[in-house]
Protein backbone atom coordinates (compact mmCIF):
# COMPACT_ATOMS: atom_id res chain seq x y z
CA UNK A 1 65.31 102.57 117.87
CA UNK A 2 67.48 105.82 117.98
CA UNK A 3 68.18 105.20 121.40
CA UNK A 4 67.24 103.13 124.53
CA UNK A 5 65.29 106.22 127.04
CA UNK A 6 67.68 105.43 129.60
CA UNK A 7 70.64 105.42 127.71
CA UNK A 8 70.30 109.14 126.81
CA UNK A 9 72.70 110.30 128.95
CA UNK A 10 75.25 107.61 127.91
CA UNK A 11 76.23 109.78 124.56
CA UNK A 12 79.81 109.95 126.72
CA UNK A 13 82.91 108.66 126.49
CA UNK A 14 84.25 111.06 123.83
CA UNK A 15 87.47 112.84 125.23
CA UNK A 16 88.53 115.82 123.50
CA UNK A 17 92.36 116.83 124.48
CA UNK A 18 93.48 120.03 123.60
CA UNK A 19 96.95 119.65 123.57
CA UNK A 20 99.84 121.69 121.71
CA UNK A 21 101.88 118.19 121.55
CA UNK A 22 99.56 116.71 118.52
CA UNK A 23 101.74 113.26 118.71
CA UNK A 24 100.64 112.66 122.39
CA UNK A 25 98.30 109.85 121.62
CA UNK A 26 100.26 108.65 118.37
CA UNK A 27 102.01 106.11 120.66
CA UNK A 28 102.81 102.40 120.67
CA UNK A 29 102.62 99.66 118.26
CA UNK A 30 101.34 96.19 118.70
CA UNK A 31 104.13 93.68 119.62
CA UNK A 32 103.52 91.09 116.36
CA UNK A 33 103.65 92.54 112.44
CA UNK A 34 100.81 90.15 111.66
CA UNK A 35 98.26 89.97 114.31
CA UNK A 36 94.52 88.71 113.57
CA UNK A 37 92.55 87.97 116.78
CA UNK A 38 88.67 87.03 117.61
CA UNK A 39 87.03 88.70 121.07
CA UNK A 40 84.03 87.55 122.23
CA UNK A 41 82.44 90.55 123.84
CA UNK A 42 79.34 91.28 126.16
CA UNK A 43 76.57 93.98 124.94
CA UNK A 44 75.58 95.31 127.93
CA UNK A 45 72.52 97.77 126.98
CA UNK A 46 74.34 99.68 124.28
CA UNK A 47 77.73 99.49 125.86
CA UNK A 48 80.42 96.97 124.28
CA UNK A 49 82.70 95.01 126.95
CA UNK A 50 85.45 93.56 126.24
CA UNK A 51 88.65 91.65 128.42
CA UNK A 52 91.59 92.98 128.42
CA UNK A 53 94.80 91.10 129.87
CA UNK A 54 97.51 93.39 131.67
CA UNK A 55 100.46 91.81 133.57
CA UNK A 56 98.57 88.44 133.69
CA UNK A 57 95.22 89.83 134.62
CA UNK A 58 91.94 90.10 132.96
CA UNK A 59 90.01 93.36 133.14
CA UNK A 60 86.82 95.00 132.06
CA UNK A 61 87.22 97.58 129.47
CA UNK A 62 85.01 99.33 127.36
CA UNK A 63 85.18 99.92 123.48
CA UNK A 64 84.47 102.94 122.39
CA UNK A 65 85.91 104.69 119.09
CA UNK A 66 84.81 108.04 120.08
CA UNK A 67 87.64 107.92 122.85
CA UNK A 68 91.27 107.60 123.59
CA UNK A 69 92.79 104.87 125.76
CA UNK A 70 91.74 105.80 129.23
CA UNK A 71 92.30 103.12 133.16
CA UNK A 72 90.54 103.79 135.95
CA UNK A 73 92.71 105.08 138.93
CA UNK A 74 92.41 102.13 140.54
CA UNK A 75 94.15 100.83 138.15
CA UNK A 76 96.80 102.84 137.74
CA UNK A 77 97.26 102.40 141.23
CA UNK A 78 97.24 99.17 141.90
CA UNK A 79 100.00 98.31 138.30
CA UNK A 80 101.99 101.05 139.56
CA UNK A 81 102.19 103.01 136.08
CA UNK A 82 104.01 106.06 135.57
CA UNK A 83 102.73 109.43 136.28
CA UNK A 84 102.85 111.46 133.30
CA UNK A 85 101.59 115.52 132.84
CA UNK A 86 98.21 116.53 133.98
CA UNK A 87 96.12 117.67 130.61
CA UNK A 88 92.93 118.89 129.90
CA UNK A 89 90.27 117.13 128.31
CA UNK A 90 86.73 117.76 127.50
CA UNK A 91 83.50 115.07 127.75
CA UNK A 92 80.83 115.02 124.83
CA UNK A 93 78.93 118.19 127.04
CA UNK A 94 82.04 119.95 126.59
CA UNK A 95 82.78 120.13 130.32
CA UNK A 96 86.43 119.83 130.98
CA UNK A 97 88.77 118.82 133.82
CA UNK A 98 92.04 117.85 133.97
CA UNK A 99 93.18 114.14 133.84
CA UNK A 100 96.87 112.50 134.16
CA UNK A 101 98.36 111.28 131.26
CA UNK A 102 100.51 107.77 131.64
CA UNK A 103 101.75 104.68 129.57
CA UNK A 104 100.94 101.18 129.20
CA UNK A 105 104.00 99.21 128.73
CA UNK A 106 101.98 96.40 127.47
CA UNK A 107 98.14 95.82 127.13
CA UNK A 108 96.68 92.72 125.36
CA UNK A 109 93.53 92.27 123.22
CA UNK A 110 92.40 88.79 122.74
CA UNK A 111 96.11 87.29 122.00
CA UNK A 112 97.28 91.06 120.71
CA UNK A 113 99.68 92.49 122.72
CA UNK A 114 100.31 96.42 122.19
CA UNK A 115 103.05 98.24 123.86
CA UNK A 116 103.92 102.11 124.79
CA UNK A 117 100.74 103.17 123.93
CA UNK A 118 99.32 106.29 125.90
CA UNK A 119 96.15 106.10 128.35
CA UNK A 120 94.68 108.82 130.23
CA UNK A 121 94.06 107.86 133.90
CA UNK A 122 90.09 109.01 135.23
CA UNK A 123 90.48 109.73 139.12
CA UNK A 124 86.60 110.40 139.40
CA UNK A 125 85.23 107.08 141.78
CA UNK A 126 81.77 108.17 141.43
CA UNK A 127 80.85 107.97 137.82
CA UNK A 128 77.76 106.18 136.55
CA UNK A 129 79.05 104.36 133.82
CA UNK A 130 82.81 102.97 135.34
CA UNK A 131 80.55 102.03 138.61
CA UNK A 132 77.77 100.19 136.73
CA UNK A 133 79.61 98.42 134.07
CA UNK A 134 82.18 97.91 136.18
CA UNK A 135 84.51 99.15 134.23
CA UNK A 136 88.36 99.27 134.26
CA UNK A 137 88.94 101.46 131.68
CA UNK A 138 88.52 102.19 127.97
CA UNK A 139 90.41 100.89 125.28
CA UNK A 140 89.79 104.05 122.66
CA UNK A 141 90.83 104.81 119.04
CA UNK A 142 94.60 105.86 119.80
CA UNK A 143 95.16 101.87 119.85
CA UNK A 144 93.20 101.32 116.53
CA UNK A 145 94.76 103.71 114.58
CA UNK A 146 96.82 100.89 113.28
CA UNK A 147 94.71 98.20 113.00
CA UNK A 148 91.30 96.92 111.32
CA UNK A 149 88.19 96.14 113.29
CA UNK A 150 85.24 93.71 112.30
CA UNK A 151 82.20 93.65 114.79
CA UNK A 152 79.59 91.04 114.06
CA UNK A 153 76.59 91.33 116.48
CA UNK A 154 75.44 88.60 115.47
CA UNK A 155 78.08 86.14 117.06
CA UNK A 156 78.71 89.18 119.73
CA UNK A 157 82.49 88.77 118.03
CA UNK A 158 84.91 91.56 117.70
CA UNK A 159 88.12 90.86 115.17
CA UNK A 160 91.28 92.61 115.92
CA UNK A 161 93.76 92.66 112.66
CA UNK A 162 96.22 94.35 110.54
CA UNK A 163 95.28 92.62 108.04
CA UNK A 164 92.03 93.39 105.56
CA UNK A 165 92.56 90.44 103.48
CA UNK A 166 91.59 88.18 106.18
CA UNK A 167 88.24 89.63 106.55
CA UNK A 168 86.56 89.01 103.34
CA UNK A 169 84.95 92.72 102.71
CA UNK A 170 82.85 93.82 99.64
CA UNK A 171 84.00 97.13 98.25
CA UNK A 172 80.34 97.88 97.08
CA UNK A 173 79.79 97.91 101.06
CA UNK A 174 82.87 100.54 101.59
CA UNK A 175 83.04 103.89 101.95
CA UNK A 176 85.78 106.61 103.28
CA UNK A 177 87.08 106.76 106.78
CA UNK A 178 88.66 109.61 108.49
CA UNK A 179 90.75 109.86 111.21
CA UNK A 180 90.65 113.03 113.03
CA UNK A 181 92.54 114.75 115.13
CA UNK A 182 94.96 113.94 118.23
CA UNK A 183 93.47 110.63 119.10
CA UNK A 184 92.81 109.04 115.57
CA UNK A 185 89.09 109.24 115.76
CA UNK A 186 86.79 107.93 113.11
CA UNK A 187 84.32 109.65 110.83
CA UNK A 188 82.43 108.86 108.29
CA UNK A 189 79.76 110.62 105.78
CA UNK A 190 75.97 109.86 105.76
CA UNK A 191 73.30 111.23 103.54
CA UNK A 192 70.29 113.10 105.21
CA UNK A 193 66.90 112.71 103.26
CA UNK A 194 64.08 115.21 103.35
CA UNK A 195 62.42 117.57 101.37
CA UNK A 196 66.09 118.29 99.87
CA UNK A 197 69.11 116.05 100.58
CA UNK A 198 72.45 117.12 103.08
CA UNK A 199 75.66 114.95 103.68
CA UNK A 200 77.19 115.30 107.17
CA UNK A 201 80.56 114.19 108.77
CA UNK A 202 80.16 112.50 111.77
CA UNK A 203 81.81 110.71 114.38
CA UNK A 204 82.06 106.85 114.53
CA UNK A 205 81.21 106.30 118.28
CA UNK A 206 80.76 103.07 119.92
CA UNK A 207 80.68 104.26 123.49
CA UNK A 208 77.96 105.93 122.69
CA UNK A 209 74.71 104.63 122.96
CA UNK A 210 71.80 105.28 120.62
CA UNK A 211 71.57 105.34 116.53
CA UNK A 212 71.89 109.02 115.71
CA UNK A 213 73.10 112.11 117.52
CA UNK A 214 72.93 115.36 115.90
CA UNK A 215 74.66 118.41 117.04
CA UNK A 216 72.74 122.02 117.26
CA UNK A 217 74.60 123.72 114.83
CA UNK A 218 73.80 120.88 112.10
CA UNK A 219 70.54 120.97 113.09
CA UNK A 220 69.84 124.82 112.54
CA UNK A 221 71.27 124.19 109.16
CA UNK A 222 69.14 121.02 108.47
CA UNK A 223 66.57 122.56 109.35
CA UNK A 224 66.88 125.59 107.24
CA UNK A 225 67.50 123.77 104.16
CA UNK A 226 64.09 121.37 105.02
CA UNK A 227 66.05 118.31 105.70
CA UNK A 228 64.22 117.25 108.90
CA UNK A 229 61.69 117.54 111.05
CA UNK A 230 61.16 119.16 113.99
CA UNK A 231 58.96 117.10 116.36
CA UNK A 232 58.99 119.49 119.24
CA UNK A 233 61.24 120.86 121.84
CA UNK A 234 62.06 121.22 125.28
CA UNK A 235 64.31 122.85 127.94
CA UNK A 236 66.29 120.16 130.28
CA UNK A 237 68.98 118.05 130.05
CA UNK A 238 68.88 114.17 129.72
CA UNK A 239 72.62 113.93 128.63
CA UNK A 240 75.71 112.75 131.46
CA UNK A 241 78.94 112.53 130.62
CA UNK A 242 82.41 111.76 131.77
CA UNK A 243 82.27 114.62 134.30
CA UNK A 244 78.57 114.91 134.98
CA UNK A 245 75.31 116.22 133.68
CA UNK A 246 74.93 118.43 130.88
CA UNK A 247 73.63 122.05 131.31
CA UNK A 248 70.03 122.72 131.10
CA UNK A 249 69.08 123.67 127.56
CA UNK A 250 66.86 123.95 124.91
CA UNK A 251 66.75 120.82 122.73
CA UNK A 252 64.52 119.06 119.92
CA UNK A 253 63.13 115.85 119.11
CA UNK A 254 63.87 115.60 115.59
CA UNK A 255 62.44 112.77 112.85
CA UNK A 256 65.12 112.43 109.40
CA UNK A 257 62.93 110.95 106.90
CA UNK A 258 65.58 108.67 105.48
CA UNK A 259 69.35 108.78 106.47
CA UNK A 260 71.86 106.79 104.37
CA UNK A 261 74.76 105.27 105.71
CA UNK A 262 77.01 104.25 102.77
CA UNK A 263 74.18 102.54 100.14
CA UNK A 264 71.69 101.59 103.07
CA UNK A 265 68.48 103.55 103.73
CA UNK A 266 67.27 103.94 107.16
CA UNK A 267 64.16 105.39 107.36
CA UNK A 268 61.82 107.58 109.81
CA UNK A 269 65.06 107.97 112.41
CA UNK A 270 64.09 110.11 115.35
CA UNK A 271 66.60 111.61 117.29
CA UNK A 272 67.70 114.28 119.56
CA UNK A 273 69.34 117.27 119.28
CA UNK A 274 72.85 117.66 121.65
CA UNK A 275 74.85 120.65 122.37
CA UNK A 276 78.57 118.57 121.11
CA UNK A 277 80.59 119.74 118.62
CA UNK A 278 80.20 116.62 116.82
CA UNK A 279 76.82 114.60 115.45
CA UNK A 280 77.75 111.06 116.23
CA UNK A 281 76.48 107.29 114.81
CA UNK A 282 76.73 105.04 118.18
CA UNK A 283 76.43 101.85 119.43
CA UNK A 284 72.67 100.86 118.06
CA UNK A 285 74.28 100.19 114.87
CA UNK A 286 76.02 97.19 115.16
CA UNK A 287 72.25 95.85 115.30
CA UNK A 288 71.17 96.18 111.54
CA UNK A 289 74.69 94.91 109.84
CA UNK A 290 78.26 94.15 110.77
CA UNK A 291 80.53 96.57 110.38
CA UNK A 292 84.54 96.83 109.77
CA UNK A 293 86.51 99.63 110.60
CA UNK A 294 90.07 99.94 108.54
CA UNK A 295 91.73 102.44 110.63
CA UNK A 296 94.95 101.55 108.12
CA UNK A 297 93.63 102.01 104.46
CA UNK A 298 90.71 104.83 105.68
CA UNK A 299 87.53 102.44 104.78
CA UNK A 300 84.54 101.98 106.51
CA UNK A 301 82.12 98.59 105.52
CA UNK A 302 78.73 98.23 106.84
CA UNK A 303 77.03 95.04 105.32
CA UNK A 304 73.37 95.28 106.52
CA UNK A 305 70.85 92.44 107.78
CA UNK A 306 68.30 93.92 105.46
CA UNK A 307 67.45 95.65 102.31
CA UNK A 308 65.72 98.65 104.23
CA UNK A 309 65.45 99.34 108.04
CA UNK A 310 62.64 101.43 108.96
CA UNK A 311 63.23 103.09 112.60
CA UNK A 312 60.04 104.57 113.05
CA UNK A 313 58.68 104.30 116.93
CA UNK A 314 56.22 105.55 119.79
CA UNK A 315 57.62 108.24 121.93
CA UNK A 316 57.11 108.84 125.40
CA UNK A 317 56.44 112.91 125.95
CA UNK A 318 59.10 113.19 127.72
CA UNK A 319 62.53 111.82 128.45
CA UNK A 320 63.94 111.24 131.71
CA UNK A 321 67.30 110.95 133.44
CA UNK A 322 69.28 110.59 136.31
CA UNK A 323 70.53 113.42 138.71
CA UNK A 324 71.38 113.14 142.46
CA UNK A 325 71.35 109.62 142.40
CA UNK A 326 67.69 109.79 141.25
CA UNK A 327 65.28 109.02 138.68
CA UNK A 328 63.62 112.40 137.50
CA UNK A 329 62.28 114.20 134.64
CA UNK A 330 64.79 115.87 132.08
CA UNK A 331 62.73 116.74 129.07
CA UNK A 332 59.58 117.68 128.59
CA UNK A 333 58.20 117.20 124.68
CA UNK A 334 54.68 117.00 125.00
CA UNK A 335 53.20 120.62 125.48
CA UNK A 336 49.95 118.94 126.80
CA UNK A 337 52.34 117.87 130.17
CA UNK A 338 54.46 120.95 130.41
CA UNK A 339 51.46 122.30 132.95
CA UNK A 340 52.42 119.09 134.92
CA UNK A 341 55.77 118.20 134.49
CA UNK A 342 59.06 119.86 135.22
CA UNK A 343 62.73 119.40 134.75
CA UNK A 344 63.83 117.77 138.37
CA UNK A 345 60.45 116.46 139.24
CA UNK A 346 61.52 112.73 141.09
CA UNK A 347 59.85 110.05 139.21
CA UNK A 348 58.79 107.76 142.35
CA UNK A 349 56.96 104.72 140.77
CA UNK A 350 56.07 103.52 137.19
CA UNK A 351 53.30 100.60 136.68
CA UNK A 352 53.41 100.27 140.28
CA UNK A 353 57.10 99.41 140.85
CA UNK A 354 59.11 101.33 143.49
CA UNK A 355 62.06 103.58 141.61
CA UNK A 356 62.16 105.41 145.11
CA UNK A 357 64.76 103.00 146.19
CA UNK A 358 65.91 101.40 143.08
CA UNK A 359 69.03 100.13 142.35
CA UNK A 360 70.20 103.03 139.60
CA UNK A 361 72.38 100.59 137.75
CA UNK A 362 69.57 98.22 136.88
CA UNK A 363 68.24 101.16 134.88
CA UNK A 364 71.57 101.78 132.85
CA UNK A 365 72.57 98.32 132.22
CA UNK A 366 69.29 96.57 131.43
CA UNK A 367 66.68 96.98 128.91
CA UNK A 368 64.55 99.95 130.20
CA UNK A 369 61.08 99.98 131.14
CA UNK A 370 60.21 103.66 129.29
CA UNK A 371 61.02 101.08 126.22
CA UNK A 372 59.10 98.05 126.71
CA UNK A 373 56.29 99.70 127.90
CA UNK A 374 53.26 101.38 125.70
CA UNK A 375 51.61 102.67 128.54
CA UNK A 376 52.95 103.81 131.91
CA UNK A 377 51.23 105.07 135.15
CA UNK A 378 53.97 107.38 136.46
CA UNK A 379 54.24 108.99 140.23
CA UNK A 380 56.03 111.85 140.14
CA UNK A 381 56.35 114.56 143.30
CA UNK A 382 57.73 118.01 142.69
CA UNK A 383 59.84 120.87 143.96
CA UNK A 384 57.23 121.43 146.25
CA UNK A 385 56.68 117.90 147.90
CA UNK A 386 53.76 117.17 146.16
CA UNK A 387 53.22 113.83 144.58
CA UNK A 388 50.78 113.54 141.58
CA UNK A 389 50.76 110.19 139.39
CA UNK A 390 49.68 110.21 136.20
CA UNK A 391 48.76 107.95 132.77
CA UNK A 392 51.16 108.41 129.65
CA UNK A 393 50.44 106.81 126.98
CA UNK A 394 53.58 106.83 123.92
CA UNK A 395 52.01 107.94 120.78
């Protein structure tokens, strides 16, 4: 699937600092000079968790290449780290705010211990993703930029080395990896498949959840040169980040025919269009091959389950979200529904269950119900009060 419905908004997570000091996140080293390590982690709808052990105590962190190191403020708090200079840093809807820099004199990764390394500290207590996760922070791509990392989904096992050798790779699996920019983040190339054929650099994101974001600007040029598909659009936003929701837009629902990640085809991806600087491969990956990242030597292996994956789906006509602490509509697709549905409308009840008064993070951290159901009988009311339920069926 290109993404879970709910998980939309989850494309976060990416920090962009714009810094003059381009060293700031080069920082620390891990404590051993051989260091090979096996984390069991949780998959919590799209979002990787893993433990994390600072000054004898175990803590929730996410991993997620498409950030730096970042602790909640709680945190920082309660260990008592240094304050360093306030900076400012952009989500993946290119808000920005300013966030504290600090250090972490020693953080430790199943059995590796890293220390000095830089962390950003996020003071915001009412954030979706930190609050339903549970999250204590983020352990981002600064830390990896030494390192190689092997997720297997399969055995929900993520191996922390320095060492490639220990990992057994095939080179007919491997392609280039490129660290960019102040933080060390990952990108790789795909191939785009349509009526004529495009490459794109993208980030490597596994905060993000989803297959396959694409960026606006590669889309107007995809679509110029008959790559993909457009399936339809629609103004809204279904996208929250770090430091909220993103601004109302015009996006598309897109369909790439085949898109090639180094020699494996993935066919009929459909996908939606974001207003980030950067396309991004997330999280949904990890579920058609493992994968090894060698931040060290710049490869990237992806050794798939099968020969051929073929994403094609149903789609809903349109794609909700969450704003206000509710359940509402953020894009409409279907121009059959756009006389009866608007951005902001409060979805109230689907199949007959009560989102009125549901617990938000049950949405974001379980398996939706826009996904496992075909067919959904939907009350929505309006701007104006008025509440109106209606059939959808995904086609």
């Amino acid at each position: 699937m290109h993404k879970t419905i709910l998980n939309i908004f989850f494309c976060i997570c990416f920090i962009n600092a714009s810094l003059g000091q381009k060293s700031i996140f080069k920082t620390g080293n891990a404590t051993s000079k051989r260091y090979y390590s096996e984390i069991k982690y949780k998959n919590l709808n799209g979002k990787i968790i893993i433990p994390v052990v600072i000054k004898g105590e175990s803590y929730q962190f996410l991993f997620d290449t498409g950030a730096p190191n970042l602790i909640s403020e709680n945190l920082w708090k309660k260990l008592n780290f240094e304050k360093g200079k306030d900076i400012s840093v952009s989500d993946a809807n290119q808000k920005k705010e300013q966030m504290r820099l600090t250090t972490l004199p020693l953080i430790t990764i199943g059995g590796v211990s890293f220390k000095n390394t830089s962390a950003l500290v996020f003071k915001n207590n009412d954030n979706l993703v930190f609050d339903c996760f549970k999250l204590d922070g983020i352990i981002g791509s600064n830390l990896l930029r030494k390192s190689v990392i092997q997720i297997k989904s399969k055995q929900s096992k993520l191996i922390i080395t320095n060492d490639y050798k220990k990992l057994n790779l095939n080179k007919e699996n491997a392609s280039k990896l490129t660290l960019v920019g102040n933080q060390s983040s990952p990108y790789i190339n795909i191939k785009l498949k349509g009526e004529q054929t495009a490459t794109e650099l993208l980030l490597f994101d596994t905060g993000a959840s989803g297959f396959y974001d694409l960026n606006k600007k590669s889309y107007k040029v995809m679509m110029l040169k008959n790559v993909v598909k457009t399936i339809s659009e629609g103004k809204g936003t279904s996208s929250i980040g770090m430091f909220g929701n993103a601004n109302n837009s015009i996006q598309y629902r897109i369909q790439v025919p085949e898109l090639i990640i180094n020699s494996h085809s993935f066919k009929n991806v459909i996908t939606l269009t974001g207003d980030d600087d950067n396309s991004r491969i997330g999280s949904d990956i990890i579920k058609y091959g493992n994968l090894t990242l060698d931040f060290k030597k710049g490869k990237f292996y992806f050794d798939p389950f099968k020969r051929i994956t073929d994403l094609n789906e149903k789609l809903l006509g349109f794609t909700p979200t969450i704003q206000n602490n509710k359940l509402v509509v953020g894009i409409v697709w279907d121009k059959k529904l756009k006389n009866k549905l608007n951005f902001g409308d409060e979805i109230l009840a689907i199949n007959g269950v009560d989102f009125s008064k549901i617990d938000l993070c049950g949405l974001i951290t379980e398996e939706s119900i826009f996904k496992k159901a075909d067919s959904l009988n939907i009350s929505i009311k309006n701007d104006k009060g008025e509440i109106n339920d209606l059939i959808l069926e995904k086609r």
